[in-house]
C-alpha atoms as a PDB file:
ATOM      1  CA  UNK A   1       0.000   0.000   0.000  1.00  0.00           C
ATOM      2  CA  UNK A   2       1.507   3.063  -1.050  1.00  0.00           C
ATOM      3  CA  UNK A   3       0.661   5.978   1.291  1.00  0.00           C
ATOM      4  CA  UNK A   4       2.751   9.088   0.959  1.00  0.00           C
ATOM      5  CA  UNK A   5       3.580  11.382   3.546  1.00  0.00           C
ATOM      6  CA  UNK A   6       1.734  11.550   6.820  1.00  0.00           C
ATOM      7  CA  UNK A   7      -0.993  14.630   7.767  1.00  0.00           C
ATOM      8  CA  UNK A   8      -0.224  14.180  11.282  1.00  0.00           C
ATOM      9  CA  UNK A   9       2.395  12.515  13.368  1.00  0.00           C
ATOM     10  CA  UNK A  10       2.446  11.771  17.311  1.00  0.00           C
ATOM     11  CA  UNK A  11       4.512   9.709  19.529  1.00  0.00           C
ATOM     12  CA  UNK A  12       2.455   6.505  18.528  1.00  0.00           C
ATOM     13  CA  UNK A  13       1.809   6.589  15.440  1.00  0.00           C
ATOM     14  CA  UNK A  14       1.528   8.282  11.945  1.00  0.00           C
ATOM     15  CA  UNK A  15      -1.717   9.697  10.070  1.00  0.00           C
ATOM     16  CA  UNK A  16      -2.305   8.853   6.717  1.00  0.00           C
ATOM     17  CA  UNK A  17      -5.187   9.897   3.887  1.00  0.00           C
ATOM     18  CA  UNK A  18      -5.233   7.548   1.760  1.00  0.00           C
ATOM     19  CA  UNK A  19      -8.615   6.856  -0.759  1.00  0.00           C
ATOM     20  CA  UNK A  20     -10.707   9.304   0.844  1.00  0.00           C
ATOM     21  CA  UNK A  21     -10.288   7.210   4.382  1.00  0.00           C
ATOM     22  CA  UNK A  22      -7.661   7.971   7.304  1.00  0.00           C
ATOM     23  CA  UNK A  23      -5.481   4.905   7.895  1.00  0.00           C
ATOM     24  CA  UNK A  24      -3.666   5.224  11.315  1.00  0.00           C
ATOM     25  CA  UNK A  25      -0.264   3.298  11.602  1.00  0.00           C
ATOM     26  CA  UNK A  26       1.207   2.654  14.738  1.00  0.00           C
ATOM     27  CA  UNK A  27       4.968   2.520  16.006  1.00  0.00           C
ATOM     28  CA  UNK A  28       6.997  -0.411  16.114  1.00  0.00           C
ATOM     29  CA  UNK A  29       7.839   0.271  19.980  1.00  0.00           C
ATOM     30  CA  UNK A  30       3.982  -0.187  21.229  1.00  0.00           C
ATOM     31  CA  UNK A  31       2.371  -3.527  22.145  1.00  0.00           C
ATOM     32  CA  UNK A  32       0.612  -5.309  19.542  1.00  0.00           C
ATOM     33  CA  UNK A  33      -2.520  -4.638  21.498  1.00  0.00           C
ATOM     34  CA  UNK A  34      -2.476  -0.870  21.110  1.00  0.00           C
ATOM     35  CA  UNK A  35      -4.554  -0.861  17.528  1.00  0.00           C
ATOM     36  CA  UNK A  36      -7.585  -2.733  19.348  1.00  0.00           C
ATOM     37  CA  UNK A  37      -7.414  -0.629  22.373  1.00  0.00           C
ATOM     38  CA  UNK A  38      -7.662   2.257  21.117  1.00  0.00           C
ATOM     39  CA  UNK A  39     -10.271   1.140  18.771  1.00  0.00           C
ATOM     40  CA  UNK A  40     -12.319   0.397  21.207  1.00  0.00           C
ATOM     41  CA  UNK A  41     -11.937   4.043  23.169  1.00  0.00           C
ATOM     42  CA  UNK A  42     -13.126   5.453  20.151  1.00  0.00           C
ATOM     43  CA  UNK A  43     -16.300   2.769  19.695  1.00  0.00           C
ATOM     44  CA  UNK A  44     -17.435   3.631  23.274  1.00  0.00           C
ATOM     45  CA  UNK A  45     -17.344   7.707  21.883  1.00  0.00           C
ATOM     46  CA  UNK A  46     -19.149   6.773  19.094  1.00  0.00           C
ATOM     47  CA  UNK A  47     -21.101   4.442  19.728  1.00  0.00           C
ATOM     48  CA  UNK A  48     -22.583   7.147  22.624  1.00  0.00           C
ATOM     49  CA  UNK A  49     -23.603   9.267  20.477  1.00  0.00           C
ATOM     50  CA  UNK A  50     -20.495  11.496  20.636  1.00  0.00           C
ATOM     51  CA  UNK A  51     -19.475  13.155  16.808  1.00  0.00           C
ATOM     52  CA  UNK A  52     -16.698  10.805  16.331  1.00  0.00           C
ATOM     53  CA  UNK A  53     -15.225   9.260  13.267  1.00  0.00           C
ATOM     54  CA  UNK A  54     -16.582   5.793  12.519  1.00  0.00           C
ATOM     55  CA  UNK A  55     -13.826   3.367  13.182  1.00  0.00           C
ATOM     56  CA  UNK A  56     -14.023   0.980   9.595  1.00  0.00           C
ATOM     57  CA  UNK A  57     -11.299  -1.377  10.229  1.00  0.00           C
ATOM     58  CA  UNK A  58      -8.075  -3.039  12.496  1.00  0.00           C
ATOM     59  CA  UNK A  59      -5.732  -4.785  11.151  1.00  0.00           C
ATOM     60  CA  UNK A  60      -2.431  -4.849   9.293  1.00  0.00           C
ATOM     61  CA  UNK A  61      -0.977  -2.424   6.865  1.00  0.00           C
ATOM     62  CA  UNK A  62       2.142  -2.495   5.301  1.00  0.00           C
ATOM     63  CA  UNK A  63       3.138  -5.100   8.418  1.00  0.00           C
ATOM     64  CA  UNK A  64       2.072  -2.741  11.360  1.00  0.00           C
ATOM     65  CA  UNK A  65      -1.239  -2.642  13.074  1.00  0.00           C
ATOM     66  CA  UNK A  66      -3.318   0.177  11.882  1.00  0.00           C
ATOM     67  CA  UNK A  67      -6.528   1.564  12.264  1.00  0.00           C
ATOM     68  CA  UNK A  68      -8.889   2.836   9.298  1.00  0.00           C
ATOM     69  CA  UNK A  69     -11.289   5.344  10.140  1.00  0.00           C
ATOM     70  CA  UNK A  70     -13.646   7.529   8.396  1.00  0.00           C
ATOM     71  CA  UNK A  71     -12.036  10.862   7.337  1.00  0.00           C
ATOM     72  CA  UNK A  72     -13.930  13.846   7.901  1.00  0.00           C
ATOM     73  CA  UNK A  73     -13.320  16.941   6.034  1.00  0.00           C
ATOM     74  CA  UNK A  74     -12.385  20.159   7.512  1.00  0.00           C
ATOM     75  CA  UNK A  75     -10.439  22.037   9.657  1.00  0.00           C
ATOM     76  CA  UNK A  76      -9.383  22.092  13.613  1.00  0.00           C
ATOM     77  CA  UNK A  77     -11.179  24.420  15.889  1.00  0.00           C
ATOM     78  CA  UNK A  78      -7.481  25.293  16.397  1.00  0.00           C
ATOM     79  CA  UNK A  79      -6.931  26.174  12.594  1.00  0.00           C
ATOM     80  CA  UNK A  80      -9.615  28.409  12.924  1.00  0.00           C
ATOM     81  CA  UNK A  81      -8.720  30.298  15.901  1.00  0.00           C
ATOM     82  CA  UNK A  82      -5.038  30.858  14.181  1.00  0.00           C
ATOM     83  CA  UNK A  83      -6.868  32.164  11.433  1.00  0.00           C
ATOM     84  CA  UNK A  84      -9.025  34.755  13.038  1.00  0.00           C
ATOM     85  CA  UNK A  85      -8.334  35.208  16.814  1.00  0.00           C
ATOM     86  CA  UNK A  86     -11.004  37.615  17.469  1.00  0.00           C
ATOM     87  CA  UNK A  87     -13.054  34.227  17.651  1.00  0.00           C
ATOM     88  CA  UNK A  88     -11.218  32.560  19.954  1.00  0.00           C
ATOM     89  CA  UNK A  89     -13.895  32.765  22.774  1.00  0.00           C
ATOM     90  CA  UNK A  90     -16.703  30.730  20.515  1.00  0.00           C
ATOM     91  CA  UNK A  91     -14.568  28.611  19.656  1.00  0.00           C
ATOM     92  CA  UNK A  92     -13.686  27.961  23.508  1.00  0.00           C
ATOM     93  CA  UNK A  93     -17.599  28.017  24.016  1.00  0.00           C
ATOM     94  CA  UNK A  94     -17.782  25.498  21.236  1.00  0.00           C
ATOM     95  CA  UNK A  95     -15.195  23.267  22.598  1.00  0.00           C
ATOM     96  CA  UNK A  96     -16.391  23.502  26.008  1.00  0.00           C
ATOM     97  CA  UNK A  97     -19.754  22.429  25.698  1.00  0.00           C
ATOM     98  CA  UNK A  98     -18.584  19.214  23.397  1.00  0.00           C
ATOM     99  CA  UNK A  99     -16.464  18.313  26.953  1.00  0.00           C
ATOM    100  CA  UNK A 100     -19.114  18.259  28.880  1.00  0.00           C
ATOM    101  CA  UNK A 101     -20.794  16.330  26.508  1.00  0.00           C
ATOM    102  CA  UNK A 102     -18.237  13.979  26.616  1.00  0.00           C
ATOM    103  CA  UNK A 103     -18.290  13.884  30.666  1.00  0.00           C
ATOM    104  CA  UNK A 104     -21.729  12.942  30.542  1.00  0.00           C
ATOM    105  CA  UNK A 105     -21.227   9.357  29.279  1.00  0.00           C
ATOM    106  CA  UNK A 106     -20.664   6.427  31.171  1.00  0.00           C
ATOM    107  CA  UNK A 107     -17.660   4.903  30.487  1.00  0.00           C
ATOM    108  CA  UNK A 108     -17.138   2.564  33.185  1.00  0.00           C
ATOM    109  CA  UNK A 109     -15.560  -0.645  29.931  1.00  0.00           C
ATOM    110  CA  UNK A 110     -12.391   1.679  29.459  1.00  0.00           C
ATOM    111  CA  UNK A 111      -8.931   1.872  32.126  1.00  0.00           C
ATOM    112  CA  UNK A 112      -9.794   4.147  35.101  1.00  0.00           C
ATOM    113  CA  UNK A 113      -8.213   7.655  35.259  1.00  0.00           C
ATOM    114  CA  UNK A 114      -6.407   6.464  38.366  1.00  0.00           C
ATOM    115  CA  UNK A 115      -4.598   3.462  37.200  1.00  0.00           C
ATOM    116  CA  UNK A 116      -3.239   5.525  34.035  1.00  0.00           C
ATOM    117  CA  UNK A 117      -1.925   8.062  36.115  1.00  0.00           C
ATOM    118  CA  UNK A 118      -0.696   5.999  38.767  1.00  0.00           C
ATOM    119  CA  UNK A 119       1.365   4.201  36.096  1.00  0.00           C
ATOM    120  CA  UNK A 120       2.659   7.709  34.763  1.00  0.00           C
ATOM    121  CA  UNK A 121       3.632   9.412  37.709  1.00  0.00           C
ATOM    122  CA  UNK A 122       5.605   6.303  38.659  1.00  0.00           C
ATOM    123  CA  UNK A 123       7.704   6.357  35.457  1.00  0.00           C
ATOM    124  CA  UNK A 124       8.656   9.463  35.514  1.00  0.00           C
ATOM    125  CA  UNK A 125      12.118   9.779  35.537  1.00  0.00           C
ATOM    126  CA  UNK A 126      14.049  12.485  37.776  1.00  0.00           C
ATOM    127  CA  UNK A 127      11.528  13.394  39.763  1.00  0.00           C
ATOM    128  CA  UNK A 128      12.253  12.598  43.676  1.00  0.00           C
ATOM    129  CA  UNK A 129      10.757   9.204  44.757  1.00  0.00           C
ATOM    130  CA  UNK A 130       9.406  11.070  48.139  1.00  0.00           C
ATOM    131  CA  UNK A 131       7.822  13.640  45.934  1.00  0.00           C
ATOM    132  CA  UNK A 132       6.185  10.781  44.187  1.00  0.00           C
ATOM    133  CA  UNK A 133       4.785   9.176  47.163  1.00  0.00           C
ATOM    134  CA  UNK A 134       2.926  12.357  48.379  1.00  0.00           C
ATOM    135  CA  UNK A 135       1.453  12.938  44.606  1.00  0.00           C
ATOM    136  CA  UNK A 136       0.335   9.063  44.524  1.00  0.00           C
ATOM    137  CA  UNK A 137      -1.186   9.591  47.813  1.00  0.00           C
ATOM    138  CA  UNK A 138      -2.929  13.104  46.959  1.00  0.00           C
ATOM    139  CA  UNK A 139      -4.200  10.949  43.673  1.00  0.00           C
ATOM    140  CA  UNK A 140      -5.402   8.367  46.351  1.00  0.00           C
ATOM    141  CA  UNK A 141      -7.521  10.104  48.287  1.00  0.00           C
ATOM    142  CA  UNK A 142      -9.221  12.409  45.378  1.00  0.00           C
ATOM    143  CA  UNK A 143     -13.022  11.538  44.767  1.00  0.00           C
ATOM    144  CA  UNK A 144     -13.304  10.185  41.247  1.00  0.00           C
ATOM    145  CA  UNK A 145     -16.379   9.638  38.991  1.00  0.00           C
ATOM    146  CA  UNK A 146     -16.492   6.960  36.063  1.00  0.00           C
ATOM    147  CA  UNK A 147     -17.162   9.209  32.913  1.00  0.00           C
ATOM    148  CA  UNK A 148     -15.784   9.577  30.018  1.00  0.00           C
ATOM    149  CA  UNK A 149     -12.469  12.054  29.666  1.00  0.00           C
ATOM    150  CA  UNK A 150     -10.853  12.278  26.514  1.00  0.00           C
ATOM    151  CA  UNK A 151      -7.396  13.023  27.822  1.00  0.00           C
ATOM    152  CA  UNK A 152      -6.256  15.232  25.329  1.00  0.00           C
ATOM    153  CA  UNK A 153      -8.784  17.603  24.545  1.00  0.00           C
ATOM    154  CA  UNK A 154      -7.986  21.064  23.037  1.00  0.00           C
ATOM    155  CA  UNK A 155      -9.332  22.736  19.978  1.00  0.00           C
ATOM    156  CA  UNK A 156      -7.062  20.613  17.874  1.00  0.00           C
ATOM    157  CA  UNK A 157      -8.431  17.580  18.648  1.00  0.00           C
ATOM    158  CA  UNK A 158     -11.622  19.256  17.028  1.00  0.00           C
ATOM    159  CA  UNK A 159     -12.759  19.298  13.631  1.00  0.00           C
ATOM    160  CA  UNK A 160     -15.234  21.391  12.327  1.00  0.00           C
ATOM    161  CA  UNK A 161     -17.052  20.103   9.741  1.00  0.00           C
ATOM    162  CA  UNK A 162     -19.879  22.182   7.892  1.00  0.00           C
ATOM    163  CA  UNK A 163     -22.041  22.501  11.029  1.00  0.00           C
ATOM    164  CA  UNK A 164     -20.717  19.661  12.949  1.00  0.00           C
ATOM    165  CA  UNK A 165     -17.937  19.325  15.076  1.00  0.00           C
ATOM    166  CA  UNK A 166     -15.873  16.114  15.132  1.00  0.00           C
ATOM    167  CA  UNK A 167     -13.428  14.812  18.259  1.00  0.00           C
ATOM    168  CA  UNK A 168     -10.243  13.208  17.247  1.00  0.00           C
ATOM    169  CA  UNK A 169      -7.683  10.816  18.679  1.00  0.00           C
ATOM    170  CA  UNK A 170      -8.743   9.294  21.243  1.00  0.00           C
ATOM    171  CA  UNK A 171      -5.895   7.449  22.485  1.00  0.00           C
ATOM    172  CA  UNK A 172      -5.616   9.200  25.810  1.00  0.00           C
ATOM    173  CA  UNK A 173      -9.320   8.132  26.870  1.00  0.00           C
ATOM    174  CA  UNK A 174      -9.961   6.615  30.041  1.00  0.00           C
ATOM    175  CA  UNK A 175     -12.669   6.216  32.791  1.00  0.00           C
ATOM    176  CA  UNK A 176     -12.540   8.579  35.236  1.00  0.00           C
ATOM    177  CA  UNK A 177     -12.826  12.071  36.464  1.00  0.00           C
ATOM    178  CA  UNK A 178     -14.238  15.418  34.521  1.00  0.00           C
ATOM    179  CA  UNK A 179     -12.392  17.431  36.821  1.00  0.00           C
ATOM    180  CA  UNK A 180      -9.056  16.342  35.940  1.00  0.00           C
ATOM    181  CA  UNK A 181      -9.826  16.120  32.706  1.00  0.00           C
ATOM    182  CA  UNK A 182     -10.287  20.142  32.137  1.00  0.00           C
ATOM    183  CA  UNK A 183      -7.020  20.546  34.213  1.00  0.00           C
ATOM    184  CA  UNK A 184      -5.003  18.923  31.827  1.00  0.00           C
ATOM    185  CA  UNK A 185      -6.765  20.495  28.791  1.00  0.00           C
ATOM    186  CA  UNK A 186      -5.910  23.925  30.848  1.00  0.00           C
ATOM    187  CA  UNK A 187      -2.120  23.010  31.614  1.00  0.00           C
ATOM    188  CA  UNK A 188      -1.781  22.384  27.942  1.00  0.00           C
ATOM    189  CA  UNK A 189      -3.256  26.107  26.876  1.00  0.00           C
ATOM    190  CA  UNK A 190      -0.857  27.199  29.610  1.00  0.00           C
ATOM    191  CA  UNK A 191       1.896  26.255  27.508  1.00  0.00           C
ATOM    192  CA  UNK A 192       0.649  27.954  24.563  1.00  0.00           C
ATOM    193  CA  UNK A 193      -1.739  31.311  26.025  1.00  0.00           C
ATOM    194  CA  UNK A 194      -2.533  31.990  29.894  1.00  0.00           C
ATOM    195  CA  UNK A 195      -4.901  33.936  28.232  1.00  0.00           C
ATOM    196  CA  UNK A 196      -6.547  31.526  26.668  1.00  0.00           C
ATOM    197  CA  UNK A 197      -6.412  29.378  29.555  1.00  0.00           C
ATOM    198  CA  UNK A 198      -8.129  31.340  31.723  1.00  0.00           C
ATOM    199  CA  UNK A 199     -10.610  32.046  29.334  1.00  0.00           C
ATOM    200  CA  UNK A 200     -11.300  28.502  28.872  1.00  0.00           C
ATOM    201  CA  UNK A 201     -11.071  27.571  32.867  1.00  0.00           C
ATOM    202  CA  UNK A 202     -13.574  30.475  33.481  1.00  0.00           C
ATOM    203  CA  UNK A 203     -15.806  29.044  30.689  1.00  0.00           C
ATOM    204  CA  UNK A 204     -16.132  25.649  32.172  1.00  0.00           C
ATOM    205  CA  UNK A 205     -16.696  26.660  35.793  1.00  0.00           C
ATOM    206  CA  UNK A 206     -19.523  29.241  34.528  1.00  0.00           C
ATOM    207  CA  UNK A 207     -21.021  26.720  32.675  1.00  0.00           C
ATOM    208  CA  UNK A 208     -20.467  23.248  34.755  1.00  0.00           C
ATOM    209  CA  UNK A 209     -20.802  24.768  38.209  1.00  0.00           C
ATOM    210  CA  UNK A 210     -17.571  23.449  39.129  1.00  0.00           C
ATOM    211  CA  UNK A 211     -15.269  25.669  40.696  1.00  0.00           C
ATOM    212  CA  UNK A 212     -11.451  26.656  39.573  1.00  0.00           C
ATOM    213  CA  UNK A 213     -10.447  25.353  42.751  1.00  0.00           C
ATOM    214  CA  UNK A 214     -11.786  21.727  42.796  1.00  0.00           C
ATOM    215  CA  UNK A 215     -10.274  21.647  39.119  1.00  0.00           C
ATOM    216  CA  UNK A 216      -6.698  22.896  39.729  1.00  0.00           C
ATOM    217  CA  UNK A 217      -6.521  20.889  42.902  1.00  0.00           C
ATOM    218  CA  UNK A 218      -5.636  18.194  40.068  1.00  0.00           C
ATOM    219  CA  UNK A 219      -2.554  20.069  38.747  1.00  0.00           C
ATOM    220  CA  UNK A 220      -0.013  18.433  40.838  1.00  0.00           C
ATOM    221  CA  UNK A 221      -0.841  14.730  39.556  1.00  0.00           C
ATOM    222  CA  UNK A 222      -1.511  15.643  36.230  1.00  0.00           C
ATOM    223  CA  UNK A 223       1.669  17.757  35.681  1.00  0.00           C
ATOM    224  CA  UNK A 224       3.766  15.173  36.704  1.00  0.00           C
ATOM    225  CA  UNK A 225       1.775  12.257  34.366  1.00  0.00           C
ATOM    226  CA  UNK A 226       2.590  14.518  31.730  1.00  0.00           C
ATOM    227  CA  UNK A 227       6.384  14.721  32.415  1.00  0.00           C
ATOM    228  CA  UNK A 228       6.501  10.887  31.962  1.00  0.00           C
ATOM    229  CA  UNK A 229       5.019  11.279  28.514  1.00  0.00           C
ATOM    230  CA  UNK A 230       8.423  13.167  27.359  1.00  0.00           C
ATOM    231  CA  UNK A 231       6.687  15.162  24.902  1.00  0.00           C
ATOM    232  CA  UNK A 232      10.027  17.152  22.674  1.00  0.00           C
ATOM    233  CA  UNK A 233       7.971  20.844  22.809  1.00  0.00           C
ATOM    234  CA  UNK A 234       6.771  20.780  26.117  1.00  0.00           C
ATOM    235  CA  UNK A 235       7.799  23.162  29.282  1.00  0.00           C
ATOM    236  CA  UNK A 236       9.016  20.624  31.791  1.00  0.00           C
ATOM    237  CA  UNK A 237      10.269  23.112  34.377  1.00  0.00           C
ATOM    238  CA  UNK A 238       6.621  25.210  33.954  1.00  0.00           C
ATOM    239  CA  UNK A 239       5.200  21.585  34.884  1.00  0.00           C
ATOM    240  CA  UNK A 240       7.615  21.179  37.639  1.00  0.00           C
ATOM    241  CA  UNK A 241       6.111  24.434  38.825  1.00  0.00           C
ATOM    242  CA  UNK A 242       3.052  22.775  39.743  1.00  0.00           C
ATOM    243  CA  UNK A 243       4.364  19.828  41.235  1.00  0.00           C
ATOM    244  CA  UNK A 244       6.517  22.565  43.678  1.00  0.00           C
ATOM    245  CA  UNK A 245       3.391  24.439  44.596  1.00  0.00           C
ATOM    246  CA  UNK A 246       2.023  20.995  46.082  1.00  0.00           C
ATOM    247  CA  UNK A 247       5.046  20.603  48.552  1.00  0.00           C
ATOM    248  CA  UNK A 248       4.662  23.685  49.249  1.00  0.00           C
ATOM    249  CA  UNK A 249       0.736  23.140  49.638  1.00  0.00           C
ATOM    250  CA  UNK A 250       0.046  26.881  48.381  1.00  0.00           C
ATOM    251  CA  UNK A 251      -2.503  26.709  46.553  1.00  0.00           C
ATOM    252  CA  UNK A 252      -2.545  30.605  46.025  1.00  0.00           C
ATOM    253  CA  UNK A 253       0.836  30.380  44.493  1.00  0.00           C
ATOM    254  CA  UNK A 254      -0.554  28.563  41.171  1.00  0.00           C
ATOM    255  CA  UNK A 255      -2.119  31.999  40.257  1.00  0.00           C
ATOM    256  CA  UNK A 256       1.473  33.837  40.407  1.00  0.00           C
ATOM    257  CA  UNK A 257       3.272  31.024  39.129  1.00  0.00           C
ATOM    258  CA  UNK A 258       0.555  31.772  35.541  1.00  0.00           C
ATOM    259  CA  UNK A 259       0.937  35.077  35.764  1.00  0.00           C
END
């Protein structure tokens, strides 16, 4: 199968468009499991009603386990935004009304939240085994719910299509708290706009009744999952920033830290 150049590449595997479908090839370094798993994260979206594209096929191509998906035409939410930034705030609204349609399914079949980040925060390496303890214990005693979180949700993860928006890769799905699923979607706008950040955080609380404070109580655990996931353009010591505020247990301090 002859496929071209990738439209996308990640840490796991490489996008392809290929006969009006996406075929999505996965790394040689990943378990031969990962195709199915991930397959199935997406059925549960989709298969809830979420707009997600229709998973057609797993199996082999060119020797390594793919998945072949429906390809929906258009362009990220994020796309957009870089195009015309005066619109930045629908698109926000947009986005966070999809998440909370997202956090209203059931998704009890997939990996809990905990376990994933459990696993995380114990790889990563560097980071002081004591410090490690305290964040596995914080993780511990937080009250969890069994919904749906995407993992990686942000505006590219979002295509707009016509009048329908579609949510994309779903590899980082699990069961398990809403709550620590917007913190992670607002530590990765940190890296990019505390603007934006803030605009999305205040967004969610307004419209979810949840509070900023119950939300970045999470920022501790998930900044240090996200250190184990070694990504090349992210700000390790900005994470590290929120993993210092919790020894420090200021919780104030997160605001200055962002400022």
């Amino acid at each position: 199968m002859i496929l071209g150049e990738p439209i996308a590449s990640g840490n796991t595997a490489n996008v392809y468009l290929h006969e009006n479908q996406i075929i999505k090839i996965f790394k040689d370094h990943l378990p031969d499991t990962e195709s199915n798993y991930e397959a199935q994260k997406q059925r549960v979206a989709f298969e809830s009603g979420l707009r997600v594209p229709k998973i057609l096929d797993v199996k082999k191509a060119n020797g390594k386990q793919s998945i072949i998906m429906e390809y929906v035409e258009g362009k990220t939410l994020g796309e957009l935004v870089t195009e015309n930034m005066d619109q930045v705030g629908s698109f926000l609204e947009m986005s966070v009304n999809i998440q909370m349609k997202i956090h209203s399914v059931l998704a009890e079949s997939l990996e809990p939240m905990r376990n994933k980040l459990q696993r995380q925060i114990e790889a990563v390496e560097g980071l002081d085994e004591q410090v490690k303890w305290s964040l596995l214990k914080k993780l511990e005693s937080m009250d969890v719910e069994n919904r749906l979180c995407h993992g990686d949700f942000h505006l590219y993860n979002l295509i707009k299509s016509d009048d329908e928006v579609f949510i994309i890769d779903w590899v980082d799905a699990s069961s398990g708290d809403p709550r620590a699923d917007v913190c992670r979607t607002y530590i990765l706008y940190c890296q990019v706009s505390v603007k934006i950040a803030e605009l999305y955080l205040n967004l969610y609380c307004e419209k979810s009744g949840r509070s900023r404070k119950e939300i970045l109580e999470w920022a501790p655990i998930i900044a240090a999952a996200r250190l184990s996931e070694n990504v090349a353009t992210e700000d390790s010591d900005g994470l590290m920033k929120y993993i210092v505020m919790e020894e420090h247990n200021d919780e104030s301090s997160i605001f200055r830290v962002l400022e």
